[in-house]
Each structure stands twice: as structure tokens, then as C-alpha cells.
PDB file of N, CA and C in Angstrom:
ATOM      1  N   UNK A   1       0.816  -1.199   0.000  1.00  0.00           N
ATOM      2  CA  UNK A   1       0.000   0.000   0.000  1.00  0.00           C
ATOM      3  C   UNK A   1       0.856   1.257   0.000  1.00  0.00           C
ATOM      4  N   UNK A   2       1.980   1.155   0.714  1.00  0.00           N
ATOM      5  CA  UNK A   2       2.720   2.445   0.823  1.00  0.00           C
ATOM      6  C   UNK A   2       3.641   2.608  -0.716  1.00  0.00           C
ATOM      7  N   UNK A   3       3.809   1.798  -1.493  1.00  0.00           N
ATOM      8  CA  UNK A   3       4.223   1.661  -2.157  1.00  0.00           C
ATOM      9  C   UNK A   3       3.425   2.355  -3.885  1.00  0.00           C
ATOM     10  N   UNK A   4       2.023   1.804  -3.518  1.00  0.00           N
ATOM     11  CA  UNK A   4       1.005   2.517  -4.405  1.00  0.00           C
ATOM     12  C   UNK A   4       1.044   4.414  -3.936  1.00  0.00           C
ATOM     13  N   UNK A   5       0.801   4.375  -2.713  1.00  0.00           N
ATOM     14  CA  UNK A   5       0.583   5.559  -2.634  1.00  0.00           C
ATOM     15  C   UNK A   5       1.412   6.886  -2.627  1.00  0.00           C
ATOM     16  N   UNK A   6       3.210   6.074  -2.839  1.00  0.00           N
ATOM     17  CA  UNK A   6       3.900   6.797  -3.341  1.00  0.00           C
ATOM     18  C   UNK A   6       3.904   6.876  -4.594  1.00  0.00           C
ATOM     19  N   UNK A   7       3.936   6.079  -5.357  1.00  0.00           N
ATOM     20  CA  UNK A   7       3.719   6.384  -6.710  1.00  0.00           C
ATOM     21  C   UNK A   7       3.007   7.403  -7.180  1.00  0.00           C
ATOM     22  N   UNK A   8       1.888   7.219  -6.402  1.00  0.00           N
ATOM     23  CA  UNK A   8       0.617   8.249  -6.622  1.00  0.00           C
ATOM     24  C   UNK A   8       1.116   9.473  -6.470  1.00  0.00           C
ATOM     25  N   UNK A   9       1.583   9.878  -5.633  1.00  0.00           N
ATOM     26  CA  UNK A   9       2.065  11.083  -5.298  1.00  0.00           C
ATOM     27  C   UNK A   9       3.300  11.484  -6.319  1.00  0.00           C
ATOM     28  N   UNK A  10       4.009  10.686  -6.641  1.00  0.00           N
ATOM     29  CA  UNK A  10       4.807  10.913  -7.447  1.00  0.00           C
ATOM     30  C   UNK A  10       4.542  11.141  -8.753  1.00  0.00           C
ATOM     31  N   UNK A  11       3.587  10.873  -9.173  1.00  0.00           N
ATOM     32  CA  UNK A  11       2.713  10.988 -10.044  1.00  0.00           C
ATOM     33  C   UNK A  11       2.027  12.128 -10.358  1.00  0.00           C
ATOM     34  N   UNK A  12       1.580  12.359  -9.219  1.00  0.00           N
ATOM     35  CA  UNK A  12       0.901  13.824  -9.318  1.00  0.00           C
ATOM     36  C   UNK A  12       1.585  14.856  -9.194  1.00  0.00           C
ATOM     37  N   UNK A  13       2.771  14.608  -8.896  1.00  0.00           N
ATOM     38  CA  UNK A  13       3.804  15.619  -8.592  1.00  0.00           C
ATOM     39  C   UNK A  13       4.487  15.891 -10.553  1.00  0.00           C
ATOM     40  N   UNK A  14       4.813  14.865 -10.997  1.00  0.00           N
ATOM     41  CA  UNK A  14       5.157  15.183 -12.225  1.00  0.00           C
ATOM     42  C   UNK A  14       3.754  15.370 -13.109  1.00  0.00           C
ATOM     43  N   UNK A  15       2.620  14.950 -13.085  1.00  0.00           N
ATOM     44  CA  UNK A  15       1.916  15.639 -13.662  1.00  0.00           C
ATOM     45  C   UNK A  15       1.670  17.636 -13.256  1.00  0.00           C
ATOM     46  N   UNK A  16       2.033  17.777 -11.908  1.00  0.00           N
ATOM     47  CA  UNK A  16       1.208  19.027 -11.815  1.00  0.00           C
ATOM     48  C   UNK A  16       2.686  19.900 -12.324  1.00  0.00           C
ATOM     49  N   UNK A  17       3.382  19.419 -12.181  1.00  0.00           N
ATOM     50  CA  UNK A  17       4.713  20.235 -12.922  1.00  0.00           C
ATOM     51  C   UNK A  17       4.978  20.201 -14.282  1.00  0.00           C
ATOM     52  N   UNK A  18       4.808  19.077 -14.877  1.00  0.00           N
ATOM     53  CA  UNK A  18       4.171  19.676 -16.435  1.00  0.00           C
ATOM     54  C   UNK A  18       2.910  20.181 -16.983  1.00  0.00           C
ATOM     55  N   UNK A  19       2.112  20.653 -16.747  1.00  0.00           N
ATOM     56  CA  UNK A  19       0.686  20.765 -16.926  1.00  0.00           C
ATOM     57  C   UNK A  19       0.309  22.028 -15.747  1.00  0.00           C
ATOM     58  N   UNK A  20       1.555  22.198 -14.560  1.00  0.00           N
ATOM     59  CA  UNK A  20       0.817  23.919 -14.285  1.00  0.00           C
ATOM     60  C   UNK A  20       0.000  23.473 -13.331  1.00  0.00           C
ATOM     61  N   UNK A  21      -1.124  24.547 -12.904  1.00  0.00           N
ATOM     62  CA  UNK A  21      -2.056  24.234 -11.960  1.00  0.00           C
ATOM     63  C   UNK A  21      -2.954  23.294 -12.667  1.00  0.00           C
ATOM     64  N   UNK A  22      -3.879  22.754 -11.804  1.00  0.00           N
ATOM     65  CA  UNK A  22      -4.997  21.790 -12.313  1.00  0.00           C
ATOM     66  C   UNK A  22      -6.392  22.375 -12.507  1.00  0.00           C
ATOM     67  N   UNK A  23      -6.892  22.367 -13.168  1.00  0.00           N
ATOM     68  CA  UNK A  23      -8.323  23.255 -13.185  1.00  0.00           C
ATOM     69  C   UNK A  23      -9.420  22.495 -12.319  1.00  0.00           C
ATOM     70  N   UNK A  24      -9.492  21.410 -11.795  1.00  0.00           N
ATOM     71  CA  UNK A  24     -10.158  21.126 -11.300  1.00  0.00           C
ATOM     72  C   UNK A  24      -9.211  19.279 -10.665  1.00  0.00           C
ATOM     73  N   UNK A  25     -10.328  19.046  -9.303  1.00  0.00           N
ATOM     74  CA  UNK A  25      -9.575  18.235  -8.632  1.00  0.00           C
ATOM     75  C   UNK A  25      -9.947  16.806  -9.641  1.00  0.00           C
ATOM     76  N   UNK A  26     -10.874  16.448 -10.238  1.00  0.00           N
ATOM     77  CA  UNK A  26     -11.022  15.599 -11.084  1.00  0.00           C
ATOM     78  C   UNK A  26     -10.395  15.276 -11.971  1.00  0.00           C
ATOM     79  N   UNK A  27      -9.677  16.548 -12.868  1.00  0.00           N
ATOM     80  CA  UNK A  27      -8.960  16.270 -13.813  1.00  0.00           C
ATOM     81  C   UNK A  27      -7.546  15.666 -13.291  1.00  0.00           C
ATOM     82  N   UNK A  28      -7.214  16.375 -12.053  1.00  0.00           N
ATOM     83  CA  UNK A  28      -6.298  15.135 -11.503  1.00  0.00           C
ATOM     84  C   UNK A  28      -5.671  13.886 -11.072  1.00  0.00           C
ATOM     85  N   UNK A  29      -7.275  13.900 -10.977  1.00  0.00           N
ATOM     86  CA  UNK A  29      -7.716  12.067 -10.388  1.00  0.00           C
ATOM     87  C   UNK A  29      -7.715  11.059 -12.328  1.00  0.00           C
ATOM     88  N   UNK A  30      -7.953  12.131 -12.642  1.00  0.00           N
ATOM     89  CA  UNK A  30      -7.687  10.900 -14.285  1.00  0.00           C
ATOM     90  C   UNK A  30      -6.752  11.054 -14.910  1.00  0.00           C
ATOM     91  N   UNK A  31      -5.953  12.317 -14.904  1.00  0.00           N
ATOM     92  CA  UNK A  31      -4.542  12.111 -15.138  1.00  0.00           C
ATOM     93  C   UNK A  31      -3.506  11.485 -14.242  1.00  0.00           C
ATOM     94  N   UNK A  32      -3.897  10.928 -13.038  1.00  0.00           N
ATOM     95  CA  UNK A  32      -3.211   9.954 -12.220  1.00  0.00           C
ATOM     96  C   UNK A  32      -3.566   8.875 -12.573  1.00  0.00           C
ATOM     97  N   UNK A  33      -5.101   8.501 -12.964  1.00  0.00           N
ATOM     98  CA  UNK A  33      -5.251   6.986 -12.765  1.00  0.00           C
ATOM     99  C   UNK A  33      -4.656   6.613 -14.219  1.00  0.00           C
ATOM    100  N   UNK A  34      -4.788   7.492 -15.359  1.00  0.00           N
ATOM    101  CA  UNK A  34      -4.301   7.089 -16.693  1.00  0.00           C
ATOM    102  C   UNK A  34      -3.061   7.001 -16.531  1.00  0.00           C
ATOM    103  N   UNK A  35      -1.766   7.309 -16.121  1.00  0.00           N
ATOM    104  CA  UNK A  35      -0.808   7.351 -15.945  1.00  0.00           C
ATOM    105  C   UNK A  35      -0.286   5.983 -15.088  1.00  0.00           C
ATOM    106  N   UNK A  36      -1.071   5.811 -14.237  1.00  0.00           N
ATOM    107  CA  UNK A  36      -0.967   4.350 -13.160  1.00  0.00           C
ATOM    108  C   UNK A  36      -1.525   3.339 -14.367  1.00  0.00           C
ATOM    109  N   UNK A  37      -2.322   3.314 -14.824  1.00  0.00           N
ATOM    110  CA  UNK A  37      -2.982   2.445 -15.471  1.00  0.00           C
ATOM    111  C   UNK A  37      -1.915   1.942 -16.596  1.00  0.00           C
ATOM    112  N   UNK A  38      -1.128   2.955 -17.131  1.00  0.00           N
ATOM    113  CA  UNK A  38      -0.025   2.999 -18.005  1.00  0.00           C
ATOM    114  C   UNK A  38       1.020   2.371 -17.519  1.00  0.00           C
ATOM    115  N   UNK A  39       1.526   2.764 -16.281  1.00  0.00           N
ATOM    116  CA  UNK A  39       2.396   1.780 -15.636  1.00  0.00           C
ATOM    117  C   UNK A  39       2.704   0.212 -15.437  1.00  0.00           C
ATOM    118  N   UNK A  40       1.278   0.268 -15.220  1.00  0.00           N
ATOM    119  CA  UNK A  40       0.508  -1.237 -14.765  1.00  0.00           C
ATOM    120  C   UNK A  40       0.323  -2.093 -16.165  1.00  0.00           C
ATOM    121  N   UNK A  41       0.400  -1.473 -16.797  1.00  0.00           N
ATOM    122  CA  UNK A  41       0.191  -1.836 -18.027  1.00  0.00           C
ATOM    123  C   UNK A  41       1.319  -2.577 -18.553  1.00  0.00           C
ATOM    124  N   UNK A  42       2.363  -1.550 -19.006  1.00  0.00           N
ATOM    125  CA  UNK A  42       4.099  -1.697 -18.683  1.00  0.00           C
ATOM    126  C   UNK A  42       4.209  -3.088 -18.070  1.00  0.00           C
ATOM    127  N   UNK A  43       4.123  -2.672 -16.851  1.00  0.00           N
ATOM    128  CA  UNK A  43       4.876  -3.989 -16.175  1.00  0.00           C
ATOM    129  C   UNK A  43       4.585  -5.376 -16.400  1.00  0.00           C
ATOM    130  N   UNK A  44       3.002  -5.328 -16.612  1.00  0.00           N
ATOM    131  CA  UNK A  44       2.181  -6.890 -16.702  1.00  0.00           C
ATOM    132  C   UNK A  44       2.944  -6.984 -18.659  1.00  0.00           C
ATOM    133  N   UNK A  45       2.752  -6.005 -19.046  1.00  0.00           N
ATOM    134  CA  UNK A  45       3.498  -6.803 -20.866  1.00  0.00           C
ATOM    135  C   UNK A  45       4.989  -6.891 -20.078  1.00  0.00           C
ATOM    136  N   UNK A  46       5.643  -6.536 -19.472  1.00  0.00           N
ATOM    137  CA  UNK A  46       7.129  -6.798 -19.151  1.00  0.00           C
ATOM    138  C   UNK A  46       6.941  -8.851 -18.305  1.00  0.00           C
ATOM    139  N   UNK A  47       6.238  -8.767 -17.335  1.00  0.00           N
ATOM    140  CA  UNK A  47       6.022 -10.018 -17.241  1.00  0.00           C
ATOM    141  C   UNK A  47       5.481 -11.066 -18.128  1.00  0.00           C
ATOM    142  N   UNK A  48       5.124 -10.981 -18.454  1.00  0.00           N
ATOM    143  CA  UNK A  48       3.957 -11.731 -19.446  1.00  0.00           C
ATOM    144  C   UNK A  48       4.620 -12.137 -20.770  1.00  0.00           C
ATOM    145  N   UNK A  49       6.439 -11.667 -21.042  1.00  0.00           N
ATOM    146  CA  UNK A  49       7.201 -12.182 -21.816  1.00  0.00           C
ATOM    147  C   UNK A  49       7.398 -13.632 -21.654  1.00  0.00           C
ATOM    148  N   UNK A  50       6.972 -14.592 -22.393  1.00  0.00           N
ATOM    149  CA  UNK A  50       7.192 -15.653 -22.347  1.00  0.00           C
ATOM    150  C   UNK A  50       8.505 -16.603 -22.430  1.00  0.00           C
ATOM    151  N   UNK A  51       9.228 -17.139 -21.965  1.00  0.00           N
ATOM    152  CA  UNK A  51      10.723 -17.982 -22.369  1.00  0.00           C
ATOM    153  C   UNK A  51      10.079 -19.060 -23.153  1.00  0.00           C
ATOM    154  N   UNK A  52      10.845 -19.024 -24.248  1.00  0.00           N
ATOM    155  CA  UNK A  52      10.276 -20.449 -25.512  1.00  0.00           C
ATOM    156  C   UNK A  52      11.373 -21.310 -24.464  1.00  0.00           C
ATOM    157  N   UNK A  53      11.081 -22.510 -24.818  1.00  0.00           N
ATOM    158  CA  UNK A  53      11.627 -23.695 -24.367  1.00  0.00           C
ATOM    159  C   UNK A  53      11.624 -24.509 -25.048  1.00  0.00           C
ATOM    160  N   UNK A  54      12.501 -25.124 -25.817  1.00  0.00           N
ATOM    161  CA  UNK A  54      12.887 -25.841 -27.513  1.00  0.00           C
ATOM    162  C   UNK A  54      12.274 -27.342 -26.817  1.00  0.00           C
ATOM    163  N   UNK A  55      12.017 -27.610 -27.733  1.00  0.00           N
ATOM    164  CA  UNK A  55      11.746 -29.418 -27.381  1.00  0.00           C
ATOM    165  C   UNK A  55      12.875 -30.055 -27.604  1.00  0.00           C
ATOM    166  N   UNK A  56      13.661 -29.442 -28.852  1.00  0.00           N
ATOM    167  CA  UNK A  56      14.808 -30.579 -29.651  1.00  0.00           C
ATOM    168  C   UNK A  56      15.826 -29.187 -29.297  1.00  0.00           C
ATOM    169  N   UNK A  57      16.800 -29.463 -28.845  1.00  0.00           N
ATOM    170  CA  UNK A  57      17.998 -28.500 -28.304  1.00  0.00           C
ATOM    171  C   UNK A  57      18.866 -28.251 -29.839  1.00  0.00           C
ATOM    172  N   UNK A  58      19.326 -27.106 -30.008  1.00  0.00           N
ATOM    173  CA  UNK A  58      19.934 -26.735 -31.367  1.00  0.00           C
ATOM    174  C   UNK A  58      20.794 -28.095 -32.401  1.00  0.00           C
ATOM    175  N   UNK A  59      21.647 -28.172 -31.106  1.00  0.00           N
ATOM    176  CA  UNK A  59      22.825 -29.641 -31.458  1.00  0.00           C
ATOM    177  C   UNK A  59      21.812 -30.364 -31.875  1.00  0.00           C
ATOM    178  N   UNK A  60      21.025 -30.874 -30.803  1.00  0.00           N
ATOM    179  CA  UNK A  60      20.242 -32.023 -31.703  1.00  0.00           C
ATOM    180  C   UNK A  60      20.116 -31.824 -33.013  1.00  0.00           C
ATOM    181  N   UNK A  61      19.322 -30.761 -33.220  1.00  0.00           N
ATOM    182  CA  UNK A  61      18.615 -30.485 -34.764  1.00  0.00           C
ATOM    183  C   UNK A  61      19.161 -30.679 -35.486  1.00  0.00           C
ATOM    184  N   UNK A  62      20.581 -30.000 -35.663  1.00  0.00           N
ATOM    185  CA  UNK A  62      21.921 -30.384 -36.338  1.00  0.00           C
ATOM    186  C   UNK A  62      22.135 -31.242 -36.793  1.00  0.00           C
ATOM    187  N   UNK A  63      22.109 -32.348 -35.682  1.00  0.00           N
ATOM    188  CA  UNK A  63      23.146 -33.693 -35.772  1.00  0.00           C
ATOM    189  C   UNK A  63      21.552 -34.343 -36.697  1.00  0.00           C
ATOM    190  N   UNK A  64      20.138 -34.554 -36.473  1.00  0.00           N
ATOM    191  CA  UNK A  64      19.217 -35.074 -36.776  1.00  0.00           C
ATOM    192  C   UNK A  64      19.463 -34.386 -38.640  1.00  0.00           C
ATOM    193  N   UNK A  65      19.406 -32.984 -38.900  1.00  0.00           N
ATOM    194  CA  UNK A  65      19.936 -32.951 -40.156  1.00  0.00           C
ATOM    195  C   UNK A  65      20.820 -33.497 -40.995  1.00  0.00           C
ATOM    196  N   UNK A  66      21.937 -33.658 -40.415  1.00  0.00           N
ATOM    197  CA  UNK A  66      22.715 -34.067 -40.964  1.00  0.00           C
ATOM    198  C   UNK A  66      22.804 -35.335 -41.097  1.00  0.00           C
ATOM    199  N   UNK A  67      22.474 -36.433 -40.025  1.00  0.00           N
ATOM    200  CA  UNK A  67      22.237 -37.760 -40.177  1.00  0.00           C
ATOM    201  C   UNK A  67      21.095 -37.970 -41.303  1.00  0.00           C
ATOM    202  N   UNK A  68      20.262 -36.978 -42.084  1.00  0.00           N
ATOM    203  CA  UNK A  68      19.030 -37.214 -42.853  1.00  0.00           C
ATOM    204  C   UNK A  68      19.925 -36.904 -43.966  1.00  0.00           C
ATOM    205  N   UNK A  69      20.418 -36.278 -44.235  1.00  0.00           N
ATOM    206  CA  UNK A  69      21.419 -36.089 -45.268  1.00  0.00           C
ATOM    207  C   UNK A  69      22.314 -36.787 -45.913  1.00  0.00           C
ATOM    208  N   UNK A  70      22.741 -37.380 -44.919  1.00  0.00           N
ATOM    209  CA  UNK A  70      24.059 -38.758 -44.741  1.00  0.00           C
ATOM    210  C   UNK A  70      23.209 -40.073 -45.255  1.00  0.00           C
ATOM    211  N   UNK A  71      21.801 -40.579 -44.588  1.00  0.00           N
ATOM    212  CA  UNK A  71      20.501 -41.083 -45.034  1.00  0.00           C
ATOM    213  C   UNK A  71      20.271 -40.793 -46.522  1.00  0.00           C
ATOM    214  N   UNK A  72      19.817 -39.816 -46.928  1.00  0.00           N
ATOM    215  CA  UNK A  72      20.081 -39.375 -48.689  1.00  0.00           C
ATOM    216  C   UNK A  72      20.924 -39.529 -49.508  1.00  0.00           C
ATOM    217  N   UNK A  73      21.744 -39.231 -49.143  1.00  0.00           N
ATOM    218  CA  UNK A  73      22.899 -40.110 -49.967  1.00  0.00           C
ATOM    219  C   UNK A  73      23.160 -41.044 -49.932  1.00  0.00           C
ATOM    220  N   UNK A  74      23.324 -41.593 -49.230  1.00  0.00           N
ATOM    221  CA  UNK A  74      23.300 -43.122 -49.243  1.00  0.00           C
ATOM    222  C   UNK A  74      22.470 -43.894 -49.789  1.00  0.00           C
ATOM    223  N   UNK A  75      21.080 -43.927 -49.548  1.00  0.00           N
ATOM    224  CA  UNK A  75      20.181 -44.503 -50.469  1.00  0.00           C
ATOM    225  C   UNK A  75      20.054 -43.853 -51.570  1.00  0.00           C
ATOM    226  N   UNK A  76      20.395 -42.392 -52.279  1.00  0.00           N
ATOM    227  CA  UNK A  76      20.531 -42.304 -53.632  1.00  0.00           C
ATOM    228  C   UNK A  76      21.471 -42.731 -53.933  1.00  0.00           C
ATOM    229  N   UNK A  77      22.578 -43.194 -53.648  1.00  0.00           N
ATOM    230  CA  UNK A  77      23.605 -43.911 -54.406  1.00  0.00           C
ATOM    231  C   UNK A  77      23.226 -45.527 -54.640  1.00  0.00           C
ATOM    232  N   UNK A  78      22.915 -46.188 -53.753  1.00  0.00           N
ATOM    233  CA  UNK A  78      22.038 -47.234 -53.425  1.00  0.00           C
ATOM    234  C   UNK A  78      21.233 -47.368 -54.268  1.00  0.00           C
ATOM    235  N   UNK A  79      19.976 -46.734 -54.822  1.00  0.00           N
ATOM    236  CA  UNK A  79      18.990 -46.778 -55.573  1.00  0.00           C
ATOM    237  C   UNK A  79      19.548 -46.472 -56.861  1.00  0.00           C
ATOM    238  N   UNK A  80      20.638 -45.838 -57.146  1.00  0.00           N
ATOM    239  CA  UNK A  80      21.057 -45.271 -58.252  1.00  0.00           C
ATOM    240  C   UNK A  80      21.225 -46.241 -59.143  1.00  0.00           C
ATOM    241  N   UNK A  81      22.542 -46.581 -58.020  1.00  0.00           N
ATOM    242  CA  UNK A  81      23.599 -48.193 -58.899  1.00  0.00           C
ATOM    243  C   UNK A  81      22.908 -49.205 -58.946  1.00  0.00           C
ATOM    244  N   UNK A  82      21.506 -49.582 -58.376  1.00  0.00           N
ATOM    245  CA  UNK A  82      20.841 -50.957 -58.253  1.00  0.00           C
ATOM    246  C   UNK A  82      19.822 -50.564 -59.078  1.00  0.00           C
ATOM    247  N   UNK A  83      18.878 -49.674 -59.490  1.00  0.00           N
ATOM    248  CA  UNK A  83      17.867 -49.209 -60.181  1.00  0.00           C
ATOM    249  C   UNK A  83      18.602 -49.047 -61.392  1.00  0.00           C
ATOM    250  N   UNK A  84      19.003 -47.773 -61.530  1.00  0.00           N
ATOM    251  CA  UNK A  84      19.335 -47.053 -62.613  1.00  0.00           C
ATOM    252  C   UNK A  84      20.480 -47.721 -63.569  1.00  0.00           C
ATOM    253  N   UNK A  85      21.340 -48.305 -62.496  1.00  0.00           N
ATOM    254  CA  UNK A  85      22.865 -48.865 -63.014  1.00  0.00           C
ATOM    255  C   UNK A  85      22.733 -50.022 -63.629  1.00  0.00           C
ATOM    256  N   UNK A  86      21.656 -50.858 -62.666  1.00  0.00           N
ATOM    257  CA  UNK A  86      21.656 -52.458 -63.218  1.00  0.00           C
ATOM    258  C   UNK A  86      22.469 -52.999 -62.312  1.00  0.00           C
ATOM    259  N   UNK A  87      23.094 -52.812 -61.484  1.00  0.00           N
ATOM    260  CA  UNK A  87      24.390 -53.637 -60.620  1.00  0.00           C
ATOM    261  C   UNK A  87      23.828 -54.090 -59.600  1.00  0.00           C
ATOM    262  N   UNK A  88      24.377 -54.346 -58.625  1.00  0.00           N
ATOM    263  CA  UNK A  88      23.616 -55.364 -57.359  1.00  0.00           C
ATOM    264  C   UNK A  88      24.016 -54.296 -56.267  1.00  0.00           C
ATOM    265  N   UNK A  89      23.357 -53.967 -55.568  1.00  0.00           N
ATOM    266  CA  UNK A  89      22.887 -53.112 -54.406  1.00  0.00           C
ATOM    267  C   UNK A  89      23.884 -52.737 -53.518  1.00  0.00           C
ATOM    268  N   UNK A  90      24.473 -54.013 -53.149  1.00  0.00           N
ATOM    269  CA  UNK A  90      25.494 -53.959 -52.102  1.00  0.00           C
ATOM    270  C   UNK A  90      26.542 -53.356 -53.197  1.00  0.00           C
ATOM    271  N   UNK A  91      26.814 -53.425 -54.301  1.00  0.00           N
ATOM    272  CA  UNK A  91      28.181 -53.332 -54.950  1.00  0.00           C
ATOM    273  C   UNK A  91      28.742 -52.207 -54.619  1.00  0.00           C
ATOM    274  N   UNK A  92      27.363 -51.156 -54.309  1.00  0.00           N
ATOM    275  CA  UNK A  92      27.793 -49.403 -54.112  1.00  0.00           C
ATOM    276  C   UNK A  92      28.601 -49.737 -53.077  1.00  0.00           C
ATOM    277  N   UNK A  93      28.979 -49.991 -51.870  1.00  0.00           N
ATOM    278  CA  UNK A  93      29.571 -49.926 -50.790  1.00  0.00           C
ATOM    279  C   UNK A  93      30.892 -50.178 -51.179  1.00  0.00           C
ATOM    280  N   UNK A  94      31.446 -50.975 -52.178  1.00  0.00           N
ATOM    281  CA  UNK A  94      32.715 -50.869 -52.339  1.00  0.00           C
ATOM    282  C   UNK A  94      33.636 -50.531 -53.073  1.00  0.00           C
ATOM    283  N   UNK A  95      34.951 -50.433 -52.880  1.00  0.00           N
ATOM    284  CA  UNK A  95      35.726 -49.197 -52.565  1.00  0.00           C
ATOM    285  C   UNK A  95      36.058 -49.402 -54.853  1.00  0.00           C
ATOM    286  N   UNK A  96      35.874 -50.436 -55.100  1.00  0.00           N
ATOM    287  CA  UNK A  96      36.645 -50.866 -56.447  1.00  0.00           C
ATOM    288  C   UNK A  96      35.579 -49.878 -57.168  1.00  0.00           C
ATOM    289  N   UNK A  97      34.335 -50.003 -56.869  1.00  0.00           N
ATOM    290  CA  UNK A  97      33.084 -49.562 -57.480  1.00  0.00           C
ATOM    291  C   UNK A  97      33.490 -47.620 -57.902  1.00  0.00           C
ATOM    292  N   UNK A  98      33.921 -47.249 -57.049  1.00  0.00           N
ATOM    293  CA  UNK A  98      34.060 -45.803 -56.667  1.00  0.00           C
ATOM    294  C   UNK A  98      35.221 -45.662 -57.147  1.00  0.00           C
ATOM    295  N   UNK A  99      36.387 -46.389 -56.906  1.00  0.00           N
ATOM    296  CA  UNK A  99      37.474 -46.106 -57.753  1.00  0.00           C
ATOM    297  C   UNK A  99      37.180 -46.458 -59.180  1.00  0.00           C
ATOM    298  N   UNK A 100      36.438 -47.009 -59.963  1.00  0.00           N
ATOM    299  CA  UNK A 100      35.952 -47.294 -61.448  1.00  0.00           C
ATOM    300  C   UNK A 100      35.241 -45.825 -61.506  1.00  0.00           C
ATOM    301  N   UNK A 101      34.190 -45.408 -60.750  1.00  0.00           N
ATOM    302  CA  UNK A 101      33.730 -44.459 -61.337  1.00  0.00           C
ATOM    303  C   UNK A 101      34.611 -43.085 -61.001  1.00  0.00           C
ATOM    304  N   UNK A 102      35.515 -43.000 -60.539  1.00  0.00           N
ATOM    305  CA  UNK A 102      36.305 -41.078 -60.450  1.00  0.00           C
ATOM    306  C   UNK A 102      37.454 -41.737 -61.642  1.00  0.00           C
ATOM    307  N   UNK A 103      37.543 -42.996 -62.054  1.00  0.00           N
ATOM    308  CA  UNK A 103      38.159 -43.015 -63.238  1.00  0.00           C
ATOM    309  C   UNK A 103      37.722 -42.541 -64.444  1.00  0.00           C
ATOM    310  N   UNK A 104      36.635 -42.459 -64.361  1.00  0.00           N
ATOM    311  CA  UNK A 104      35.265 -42.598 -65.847  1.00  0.00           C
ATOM    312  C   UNK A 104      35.501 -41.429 -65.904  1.00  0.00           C
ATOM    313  N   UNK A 105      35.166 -40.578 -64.352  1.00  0.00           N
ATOM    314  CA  UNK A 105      34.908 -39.250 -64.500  1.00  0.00           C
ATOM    315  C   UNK A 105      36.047 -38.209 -64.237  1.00  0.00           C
ATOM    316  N   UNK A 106      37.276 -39.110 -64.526  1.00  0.00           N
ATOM    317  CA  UNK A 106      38.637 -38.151 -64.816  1.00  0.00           C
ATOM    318  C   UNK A 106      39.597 -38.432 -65.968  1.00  0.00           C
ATOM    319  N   UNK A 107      38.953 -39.442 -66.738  1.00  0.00           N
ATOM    320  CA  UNK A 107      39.263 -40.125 -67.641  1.00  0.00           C
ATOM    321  C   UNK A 107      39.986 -39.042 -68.798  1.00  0.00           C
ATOM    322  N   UNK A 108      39.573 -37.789 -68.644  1.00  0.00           N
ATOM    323  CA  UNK A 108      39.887 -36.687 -69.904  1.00  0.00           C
ATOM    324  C   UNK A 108      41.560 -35.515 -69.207  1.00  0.00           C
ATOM    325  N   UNK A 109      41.212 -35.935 -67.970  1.00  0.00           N
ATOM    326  CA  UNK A 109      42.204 -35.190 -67.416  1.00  0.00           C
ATOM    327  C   UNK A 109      43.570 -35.739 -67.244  1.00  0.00           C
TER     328      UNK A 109
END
């Protein structure tokens, strides 16, 4: 309570010093309460900021990208050489397979 009712006063103190005398005691009472009301206002949007709280922590996301990526390639190479190529599935995995093809594809150099 003592706390409101300094405000108040403090309040009315910088209103009556910008604004001069008051023409009437009413107009005081609503240029205080608009001013409090403004305050109050203030503070509850200052609380009322919410903290997000991630479900999946940054790293995770990361590492989950990149393992989907690592996932993509792999089965497009996979699907490539066994679909597209004609060769047998497993063949992509080895090392002769890959050294045949950066031959093909350096063959001019």
C-alpha cells in the first residue's frame, strides 16, 4: 500500500509540474489513474514475456539434419547403382566400385 501511494504522489507531482495548476480536482484524479494504469500496463506486458523452451535443443537439430542427409545419400547412391545402373545393391559400398567411377569421370584429365 505504501508503495502505491507513493507512486501516486509521485505521479501527481510530475503531472502538476508539467501541466501547471490543475483546473479542477477531477482532472487530476484521471490524469493519475491514466498514468498508473499505463504503468501497470508496462509492467504486466514486461512479465507476461514468455521464455520459448525448444523441445529438440539446437545440437540435436543439427546432428538429426545431418544424419538425414548422410541417409540421402546413401540410399541415392544405393537406388542409383541398383535401379538405374543395373548392378547389385550392395556393390555401391565398395571401394573398387568408386574407384571405377572417379576413373570414368577423370578419364579426360
Amino acid at each position: 500500500m505504501a508503495t502505491d501511494s507513493m507512486r501516486r504522489e509521485k505521479i501527481s507531482r510530475r503531472v502538476f509540474l508539467e501541466k501547471g495548476a490543475f483546473t479542477s480536482y477531477m482532472e487530476q484524479k484521471s490524469v493519475m489513474r491514466q498514468q498508473l494504469n499505463e504503468e501497470v500496463m508496462e509492467v504486466e506486458a514486461k512479465q507476461k514475456r514468455r521464455i520459448r523452451v525448444r523441445l529438440l535443443p539446437i545440437w540435436l537439430r543439427l546432428l538429426i539434419v545431418m544424419g538425414l542427409i548422410f541417409f540421402a545419400v546413401l540410399s541415392g547412391a544405393l537406388l542409383g547403382y541398383s535401379v538405374i545402373g543395373g548392378g547389385h545393391a550392395t556393390d555401391v559400398f565398395q571401394k573398387s566400385t568408386w574407384t571405377h567411377i572417379i576413373d570414368i569421370v577423370n578419364k579426360d584429365a
